[in-house]
PDB file of N, CA and C in Angstrom:
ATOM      1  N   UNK A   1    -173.654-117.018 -31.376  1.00  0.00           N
ATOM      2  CA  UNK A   1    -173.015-116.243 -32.436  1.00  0.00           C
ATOM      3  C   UNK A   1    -172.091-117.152 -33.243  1.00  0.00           C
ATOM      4  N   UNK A   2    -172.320-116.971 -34.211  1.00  0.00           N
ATOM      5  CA  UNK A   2    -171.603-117.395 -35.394  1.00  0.00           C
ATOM      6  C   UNK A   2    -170.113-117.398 -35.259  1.00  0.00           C
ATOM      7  N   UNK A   3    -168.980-118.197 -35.285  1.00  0.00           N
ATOM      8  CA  UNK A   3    -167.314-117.983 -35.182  1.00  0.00           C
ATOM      9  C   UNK A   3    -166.730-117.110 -36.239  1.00  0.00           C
ATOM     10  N   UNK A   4    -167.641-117.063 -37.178  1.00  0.00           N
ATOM     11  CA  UNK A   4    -166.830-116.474 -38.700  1.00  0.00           C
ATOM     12  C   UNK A   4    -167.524-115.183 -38.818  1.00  0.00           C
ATOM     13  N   UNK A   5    -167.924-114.403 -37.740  1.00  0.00           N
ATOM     14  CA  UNK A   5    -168.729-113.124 -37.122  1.00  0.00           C
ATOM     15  C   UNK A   5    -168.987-112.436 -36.011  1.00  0.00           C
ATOM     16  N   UNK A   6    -168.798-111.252 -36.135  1.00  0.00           N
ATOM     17  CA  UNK A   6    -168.326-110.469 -34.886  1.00  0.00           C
ATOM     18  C   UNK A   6    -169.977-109.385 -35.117  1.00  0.00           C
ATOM     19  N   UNK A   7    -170.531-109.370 -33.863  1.00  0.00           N
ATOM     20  CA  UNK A   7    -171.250-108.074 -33.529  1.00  0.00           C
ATOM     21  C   UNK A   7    -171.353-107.684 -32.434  1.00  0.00           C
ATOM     22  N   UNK A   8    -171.692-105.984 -32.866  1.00  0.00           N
ATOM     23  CA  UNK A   8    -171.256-105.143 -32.403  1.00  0.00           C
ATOM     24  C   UNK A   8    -172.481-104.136 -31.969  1.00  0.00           C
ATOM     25  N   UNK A   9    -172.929-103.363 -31.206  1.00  0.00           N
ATOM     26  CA  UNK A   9    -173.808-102.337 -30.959  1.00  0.00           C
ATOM     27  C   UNK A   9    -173.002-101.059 -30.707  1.00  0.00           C
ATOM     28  N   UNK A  10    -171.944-101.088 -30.942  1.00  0.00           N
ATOM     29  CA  UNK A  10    -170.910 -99.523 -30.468  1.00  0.00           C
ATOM     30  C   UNK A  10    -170.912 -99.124 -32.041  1.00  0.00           C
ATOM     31  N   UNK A  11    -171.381 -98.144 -32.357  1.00  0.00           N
ATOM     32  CA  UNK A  11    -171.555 -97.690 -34.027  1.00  0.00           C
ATOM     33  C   UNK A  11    -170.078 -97.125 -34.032  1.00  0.00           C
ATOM     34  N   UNK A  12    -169.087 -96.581 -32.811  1.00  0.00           N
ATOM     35  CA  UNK A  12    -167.937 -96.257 -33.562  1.00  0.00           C
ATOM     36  C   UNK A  12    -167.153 -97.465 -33.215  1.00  0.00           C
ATOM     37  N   UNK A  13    -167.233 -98.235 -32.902  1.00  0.00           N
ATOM     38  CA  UNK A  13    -166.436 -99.780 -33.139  1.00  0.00           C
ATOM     39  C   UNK A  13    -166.490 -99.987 -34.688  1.00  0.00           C
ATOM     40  N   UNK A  14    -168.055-100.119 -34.687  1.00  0.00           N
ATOM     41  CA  UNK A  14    -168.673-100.773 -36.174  1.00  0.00           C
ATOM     42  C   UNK A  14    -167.728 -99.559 -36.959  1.00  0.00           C
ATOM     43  N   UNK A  15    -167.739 -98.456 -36.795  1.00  0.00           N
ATOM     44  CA  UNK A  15    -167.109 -97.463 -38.306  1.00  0.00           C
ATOM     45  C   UNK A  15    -165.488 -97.850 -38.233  1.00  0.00           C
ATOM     46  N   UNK A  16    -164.725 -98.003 -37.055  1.00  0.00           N
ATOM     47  CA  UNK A  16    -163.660 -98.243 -36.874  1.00  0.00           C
ATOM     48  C   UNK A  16    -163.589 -99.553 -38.305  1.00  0.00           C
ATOM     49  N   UNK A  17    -163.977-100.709 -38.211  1.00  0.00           N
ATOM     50  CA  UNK A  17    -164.707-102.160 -38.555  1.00  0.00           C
ATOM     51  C   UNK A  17    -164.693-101.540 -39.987  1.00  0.00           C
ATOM     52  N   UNK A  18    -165.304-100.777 -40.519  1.00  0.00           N
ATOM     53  CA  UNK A  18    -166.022-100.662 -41.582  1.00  0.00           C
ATOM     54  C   UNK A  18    -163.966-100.077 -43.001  1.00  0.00           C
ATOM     55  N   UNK A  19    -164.183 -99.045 -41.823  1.00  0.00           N
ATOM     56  CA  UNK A  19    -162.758 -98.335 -42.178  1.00  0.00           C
ATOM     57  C   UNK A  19    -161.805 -99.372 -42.612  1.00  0.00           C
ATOM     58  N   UNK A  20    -161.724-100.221 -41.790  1.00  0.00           N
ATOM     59  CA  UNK A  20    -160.393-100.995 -41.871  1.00  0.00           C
ATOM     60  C   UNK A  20    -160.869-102.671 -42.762  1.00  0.00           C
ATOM     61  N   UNK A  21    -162.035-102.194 -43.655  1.00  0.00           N
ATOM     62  CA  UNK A  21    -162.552-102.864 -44.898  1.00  0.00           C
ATOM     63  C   UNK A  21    -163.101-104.378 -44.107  1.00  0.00           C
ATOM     64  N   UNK A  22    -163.325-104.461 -42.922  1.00  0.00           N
ATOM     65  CA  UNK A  22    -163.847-105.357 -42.773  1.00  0.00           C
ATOM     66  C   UNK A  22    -165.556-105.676 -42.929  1.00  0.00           C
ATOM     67  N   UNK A  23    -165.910-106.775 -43.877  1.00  0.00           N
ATOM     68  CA  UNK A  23    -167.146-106.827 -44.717  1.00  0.00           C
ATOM     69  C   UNK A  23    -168.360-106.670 -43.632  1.00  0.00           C
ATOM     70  N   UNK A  24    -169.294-105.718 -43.552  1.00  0.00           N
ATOM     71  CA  UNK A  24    -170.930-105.567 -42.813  1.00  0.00           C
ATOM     72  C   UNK A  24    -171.500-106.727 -43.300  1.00  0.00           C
ATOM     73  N   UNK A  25    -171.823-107.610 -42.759  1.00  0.00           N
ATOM     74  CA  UNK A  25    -172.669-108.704 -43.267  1.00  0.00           C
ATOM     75  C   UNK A  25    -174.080-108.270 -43.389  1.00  0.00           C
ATOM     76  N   UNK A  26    -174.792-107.481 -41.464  1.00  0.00           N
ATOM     77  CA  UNK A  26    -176.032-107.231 -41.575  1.00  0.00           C
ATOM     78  C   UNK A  26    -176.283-106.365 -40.211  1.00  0.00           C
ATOM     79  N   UNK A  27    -177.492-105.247 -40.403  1.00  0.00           N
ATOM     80  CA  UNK A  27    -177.690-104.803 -39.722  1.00  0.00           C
ATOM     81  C   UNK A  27    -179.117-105.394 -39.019  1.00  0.00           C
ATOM     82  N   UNK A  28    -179.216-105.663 -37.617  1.00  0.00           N
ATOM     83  CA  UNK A  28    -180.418-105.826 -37.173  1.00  0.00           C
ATOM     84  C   UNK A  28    -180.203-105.401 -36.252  1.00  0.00           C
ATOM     85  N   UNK A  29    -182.316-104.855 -36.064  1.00  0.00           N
ATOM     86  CA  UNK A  29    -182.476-103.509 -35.021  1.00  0.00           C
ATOM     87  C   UNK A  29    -183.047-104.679 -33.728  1.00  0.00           C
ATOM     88  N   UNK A  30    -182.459-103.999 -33.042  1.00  0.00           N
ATOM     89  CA  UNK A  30    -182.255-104.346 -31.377  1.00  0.00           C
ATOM     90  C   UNK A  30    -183.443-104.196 -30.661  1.00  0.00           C
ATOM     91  N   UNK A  31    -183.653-102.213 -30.301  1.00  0.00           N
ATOM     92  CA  UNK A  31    -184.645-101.750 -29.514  1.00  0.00           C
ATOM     93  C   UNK A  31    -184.408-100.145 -30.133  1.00  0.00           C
ATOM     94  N   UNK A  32    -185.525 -99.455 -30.081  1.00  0.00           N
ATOM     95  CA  UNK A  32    -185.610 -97.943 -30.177  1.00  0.00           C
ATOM     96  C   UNK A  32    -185.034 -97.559 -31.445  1.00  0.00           C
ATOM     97  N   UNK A  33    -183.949 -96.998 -30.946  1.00  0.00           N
ATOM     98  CA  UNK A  33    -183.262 -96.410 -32.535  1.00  0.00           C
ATOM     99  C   UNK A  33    -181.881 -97.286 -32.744  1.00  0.00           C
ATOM    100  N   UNK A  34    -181.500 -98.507 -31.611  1.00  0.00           N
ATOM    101  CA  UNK A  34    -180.406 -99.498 -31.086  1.00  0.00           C
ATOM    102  C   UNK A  34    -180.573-100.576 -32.361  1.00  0.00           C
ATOM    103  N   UNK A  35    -179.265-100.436 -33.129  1.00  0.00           N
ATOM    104  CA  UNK A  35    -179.260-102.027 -34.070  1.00  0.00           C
ATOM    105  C   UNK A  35    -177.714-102.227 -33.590  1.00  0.00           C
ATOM    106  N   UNK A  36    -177.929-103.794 -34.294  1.00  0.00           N
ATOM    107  CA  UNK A  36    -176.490-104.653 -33.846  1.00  0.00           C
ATOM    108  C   UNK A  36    -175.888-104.750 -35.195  1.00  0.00           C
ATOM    109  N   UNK A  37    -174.992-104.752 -35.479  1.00  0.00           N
ATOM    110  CA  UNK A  37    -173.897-104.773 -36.760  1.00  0.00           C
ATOM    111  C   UNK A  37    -173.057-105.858 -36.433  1.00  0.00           C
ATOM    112  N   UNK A  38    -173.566-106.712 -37.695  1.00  0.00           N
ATOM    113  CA  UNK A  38    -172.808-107.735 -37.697  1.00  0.00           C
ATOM    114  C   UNK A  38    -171.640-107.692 -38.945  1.00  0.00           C
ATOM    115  N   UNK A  39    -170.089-108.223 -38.659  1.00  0.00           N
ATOM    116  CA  UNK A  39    -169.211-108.158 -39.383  1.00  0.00           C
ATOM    117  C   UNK A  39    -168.450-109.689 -39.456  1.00  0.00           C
ATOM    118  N   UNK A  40    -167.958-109.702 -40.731  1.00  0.00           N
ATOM    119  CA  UNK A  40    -167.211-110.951 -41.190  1.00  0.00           C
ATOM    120  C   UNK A  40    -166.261-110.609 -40.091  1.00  0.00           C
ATOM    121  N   UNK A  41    -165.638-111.691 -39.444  1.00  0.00           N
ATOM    122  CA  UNK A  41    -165.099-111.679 -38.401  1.00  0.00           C
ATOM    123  C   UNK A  41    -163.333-111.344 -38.918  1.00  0.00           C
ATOM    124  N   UNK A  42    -162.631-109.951 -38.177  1.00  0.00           N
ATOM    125  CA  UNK A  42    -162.126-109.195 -37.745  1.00  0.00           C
ATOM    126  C   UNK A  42    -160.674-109.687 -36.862  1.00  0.00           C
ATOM    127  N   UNK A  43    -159.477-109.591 -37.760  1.00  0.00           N
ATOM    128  CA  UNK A  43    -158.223-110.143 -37.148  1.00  0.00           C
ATOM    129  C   UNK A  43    -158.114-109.896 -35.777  1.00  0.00           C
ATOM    130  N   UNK A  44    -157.954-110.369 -34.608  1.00  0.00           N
ATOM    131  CA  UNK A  44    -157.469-110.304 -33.478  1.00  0.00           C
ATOM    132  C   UNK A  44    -156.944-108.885 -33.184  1.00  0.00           C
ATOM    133  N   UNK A  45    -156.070-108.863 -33.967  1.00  0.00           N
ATOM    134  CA  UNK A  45    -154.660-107.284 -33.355  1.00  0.00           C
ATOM    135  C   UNK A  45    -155.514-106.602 -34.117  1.00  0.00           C
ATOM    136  N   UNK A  46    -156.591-106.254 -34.660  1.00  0.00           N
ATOM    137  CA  UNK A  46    -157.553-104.956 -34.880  1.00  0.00           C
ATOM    138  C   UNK A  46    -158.059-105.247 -33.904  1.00  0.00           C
ATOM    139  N   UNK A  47    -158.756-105.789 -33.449  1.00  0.00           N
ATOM    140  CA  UNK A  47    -159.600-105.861 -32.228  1.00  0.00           C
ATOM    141  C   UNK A  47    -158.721-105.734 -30.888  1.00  0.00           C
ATOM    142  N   UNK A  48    -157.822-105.607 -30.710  1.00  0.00           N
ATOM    143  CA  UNK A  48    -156.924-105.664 -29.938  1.00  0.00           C
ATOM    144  C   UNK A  48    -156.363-104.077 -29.656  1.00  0.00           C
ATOM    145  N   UNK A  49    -155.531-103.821 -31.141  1.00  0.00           N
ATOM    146  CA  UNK A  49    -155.695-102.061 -31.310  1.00  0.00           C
ATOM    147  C   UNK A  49    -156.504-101.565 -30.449  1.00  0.00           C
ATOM    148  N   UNK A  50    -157.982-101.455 -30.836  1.00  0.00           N
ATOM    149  CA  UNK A  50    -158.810-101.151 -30.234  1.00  0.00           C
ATOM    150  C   UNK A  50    -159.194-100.779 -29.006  1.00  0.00           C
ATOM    151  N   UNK A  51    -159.005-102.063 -28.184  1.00  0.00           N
ATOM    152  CA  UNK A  51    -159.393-101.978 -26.551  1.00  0.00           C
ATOM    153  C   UNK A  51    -158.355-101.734 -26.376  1.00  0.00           C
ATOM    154  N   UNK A  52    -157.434-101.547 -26.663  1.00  0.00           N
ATOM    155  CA  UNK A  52    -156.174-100.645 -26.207  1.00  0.00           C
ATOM    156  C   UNK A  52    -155.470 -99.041 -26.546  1.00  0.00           C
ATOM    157  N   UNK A  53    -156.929 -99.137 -27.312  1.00  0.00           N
ATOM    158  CA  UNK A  53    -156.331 -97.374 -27.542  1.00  0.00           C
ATOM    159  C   UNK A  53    -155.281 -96.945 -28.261  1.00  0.00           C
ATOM    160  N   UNK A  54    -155.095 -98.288 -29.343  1.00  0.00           N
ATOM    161  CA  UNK A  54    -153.925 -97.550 -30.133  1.00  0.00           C
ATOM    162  C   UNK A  54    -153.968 -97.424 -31.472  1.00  0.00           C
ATOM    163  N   UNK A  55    -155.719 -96.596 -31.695  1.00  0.00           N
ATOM    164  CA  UNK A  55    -156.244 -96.937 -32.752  1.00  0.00           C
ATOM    165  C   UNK A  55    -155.540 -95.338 -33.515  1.00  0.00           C
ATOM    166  N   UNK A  56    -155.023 -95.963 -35.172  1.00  0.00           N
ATOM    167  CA  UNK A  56    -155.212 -94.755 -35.919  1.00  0.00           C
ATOM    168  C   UNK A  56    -155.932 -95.109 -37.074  1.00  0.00           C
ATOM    169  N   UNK A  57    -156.955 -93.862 -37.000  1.00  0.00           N
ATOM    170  CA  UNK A  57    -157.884 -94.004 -38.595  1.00  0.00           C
ATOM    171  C   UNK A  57    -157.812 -92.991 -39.040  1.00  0.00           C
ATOM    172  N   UNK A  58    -158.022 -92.692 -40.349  1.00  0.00           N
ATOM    173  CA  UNK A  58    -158.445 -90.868 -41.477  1.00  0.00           C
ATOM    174  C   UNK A  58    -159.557 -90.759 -40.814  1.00  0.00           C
ATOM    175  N   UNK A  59    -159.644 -89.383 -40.001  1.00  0.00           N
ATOM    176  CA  UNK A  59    -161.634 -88.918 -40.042  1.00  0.00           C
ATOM    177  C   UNK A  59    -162.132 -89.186 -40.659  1.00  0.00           C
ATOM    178  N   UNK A  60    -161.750 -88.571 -41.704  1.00  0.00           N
ATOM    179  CA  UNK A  60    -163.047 -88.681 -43.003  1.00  0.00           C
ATOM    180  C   UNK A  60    -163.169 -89.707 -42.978  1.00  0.00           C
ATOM    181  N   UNK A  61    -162.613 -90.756 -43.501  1.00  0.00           N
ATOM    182  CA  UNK A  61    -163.065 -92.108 -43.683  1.00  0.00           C
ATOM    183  C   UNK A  61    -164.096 -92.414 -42.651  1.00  0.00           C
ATOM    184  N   UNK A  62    -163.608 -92.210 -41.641  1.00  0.00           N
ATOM    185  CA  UNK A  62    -164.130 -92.857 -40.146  1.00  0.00           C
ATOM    186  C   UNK A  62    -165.788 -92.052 -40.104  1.00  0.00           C
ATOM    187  N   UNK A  63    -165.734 -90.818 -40.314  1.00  0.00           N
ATOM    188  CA  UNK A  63    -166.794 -90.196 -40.365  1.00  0.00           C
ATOM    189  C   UNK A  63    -167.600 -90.595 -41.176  1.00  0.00           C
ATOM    190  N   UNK A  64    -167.153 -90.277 -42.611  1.00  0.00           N
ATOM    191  CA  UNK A  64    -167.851 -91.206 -43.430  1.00  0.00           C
ATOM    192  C   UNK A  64    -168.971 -92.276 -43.508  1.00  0.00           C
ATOM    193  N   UNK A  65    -167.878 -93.892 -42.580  1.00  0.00           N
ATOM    194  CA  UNK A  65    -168.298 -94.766 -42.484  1.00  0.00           C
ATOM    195  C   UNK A  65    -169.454 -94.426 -40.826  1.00  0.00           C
ATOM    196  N   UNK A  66    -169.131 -93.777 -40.333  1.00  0.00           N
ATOM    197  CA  UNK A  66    -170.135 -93.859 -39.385  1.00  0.00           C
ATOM    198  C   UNK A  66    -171.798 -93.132 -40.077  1.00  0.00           C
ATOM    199  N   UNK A  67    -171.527 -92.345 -40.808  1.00  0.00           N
ATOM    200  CA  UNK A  67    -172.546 -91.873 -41.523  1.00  0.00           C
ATOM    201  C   UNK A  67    -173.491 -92.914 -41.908  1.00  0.00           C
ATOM    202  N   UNK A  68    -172.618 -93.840 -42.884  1.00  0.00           N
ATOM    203  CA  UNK A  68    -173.529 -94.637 -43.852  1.00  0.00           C
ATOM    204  C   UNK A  68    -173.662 -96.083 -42.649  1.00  0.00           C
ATOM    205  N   UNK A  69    -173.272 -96.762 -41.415  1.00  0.00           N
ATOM    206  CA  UNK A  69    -173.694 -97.137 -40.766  1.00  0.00           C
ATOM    207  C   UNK A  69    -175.034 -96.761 -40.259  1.00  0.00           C
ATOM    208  N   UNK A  70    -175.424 -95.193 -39.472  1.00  0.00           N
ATOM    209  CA  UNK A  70    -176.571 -94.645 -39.027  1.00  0.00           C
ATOM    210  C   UNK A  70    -177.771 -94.892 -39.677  1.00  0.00           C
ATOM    211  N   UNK A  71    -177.279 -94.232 -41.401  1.00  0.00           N
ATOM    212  CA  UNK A  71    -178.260 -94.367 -42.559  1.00  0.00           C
ATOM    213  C   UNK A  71    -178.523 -95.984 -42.341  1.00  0.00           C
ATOM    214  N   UNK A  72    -177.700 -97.115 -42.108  1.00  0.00           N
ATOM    215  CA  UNK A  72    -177.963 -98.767 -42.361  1.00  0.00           C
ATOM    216  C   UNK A  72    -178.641 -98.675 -41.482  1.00  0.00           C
ATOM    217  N   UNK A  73    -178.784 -98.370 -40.443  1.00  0.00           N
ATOM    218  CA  UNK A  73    -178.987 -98.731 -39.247  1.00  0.00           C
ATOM    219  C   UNK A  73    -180.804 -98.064 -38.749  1.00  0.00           C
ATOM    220  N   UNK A  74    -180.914 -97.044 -39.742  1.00  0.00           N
ATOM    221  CA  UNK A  74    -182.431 -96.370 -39.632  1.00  0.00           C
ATOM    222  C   UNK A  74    -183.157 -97.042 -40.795  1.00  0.00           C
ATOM    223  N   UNK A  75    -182.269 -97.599 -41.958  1.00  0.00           N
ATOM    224  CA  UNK A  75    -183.243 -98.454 -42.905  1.00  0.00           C
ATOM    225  C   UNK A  75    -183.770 -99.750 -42.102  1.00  0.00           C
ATOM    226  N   UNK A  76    -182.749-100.631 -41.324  1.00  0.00           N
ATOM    227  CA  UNK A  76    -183.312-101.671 -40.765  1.00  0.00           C
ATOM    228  C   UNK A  76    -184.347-101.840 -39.501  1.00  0.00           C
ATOM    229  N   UNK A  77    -184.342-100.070 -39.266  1.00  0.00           N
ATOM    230  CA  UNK A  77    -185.433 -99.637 -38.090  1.00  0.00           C
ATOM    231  C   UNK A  77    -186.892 -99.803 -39.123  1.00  0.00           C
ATOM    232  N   UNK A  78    -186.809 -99.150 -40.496  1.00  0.00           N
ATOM    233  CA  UNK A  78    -187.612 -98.876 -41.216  1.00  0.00           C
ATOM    234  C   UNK A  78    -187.649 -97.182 -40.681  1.00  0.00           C
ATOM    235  N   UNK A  79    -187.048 -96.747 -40.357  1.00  0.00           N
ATOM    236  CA  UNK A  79    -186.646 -95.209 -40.426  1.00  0.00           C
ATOM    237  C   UNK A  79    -186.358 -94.386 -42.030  1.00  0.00           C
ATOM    238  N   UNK A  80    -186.961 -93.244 -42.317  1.00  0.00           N
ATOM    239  CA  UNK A  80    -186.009 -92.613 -43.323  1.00  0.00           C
ATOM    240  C   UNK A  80    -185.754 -91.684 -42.993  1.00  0.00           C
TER     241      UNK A  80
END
């Protein structure tokens, strides 16, 4: 893996990621309906937040972004 890139297969990591404007570089599909989301790599203390549970995001946003992840994520299946 690339140093200047973070991926991810947890789609609410990736929306967390997405929310907090960090750039989707690319989606590639894994297995089944499983893709990996790759992101311009992601300050430490967000990633940190995180595995510690001291995450705050807007739903909507968060929802949002998990939406249009799924949708990325069934185009690179070749899903519509």
């Amino acid at each position: 893996m690339d140093n200047n890139k973070f991926e991810t297969a947890d789609i609410i990591l990736a929306a967390y990621l997405k929310v907090n404007e960090i750039a989707l570089i690319e989606v590639i599909p894994i297995s089944g309906y499983q893709s990996k989301f790759v992101f311009a790599k992601p300050p430490q203390d967000l990633l940190l937040a995180w595995l510690g549970g001291l995450v705050l995001a807007d739903v909507r946003q968060t929802i949002n972004s998990y939406r249009h992840l799924l949708r990325e994520a069934k185009k690179s299946q070749g899903v519509r």
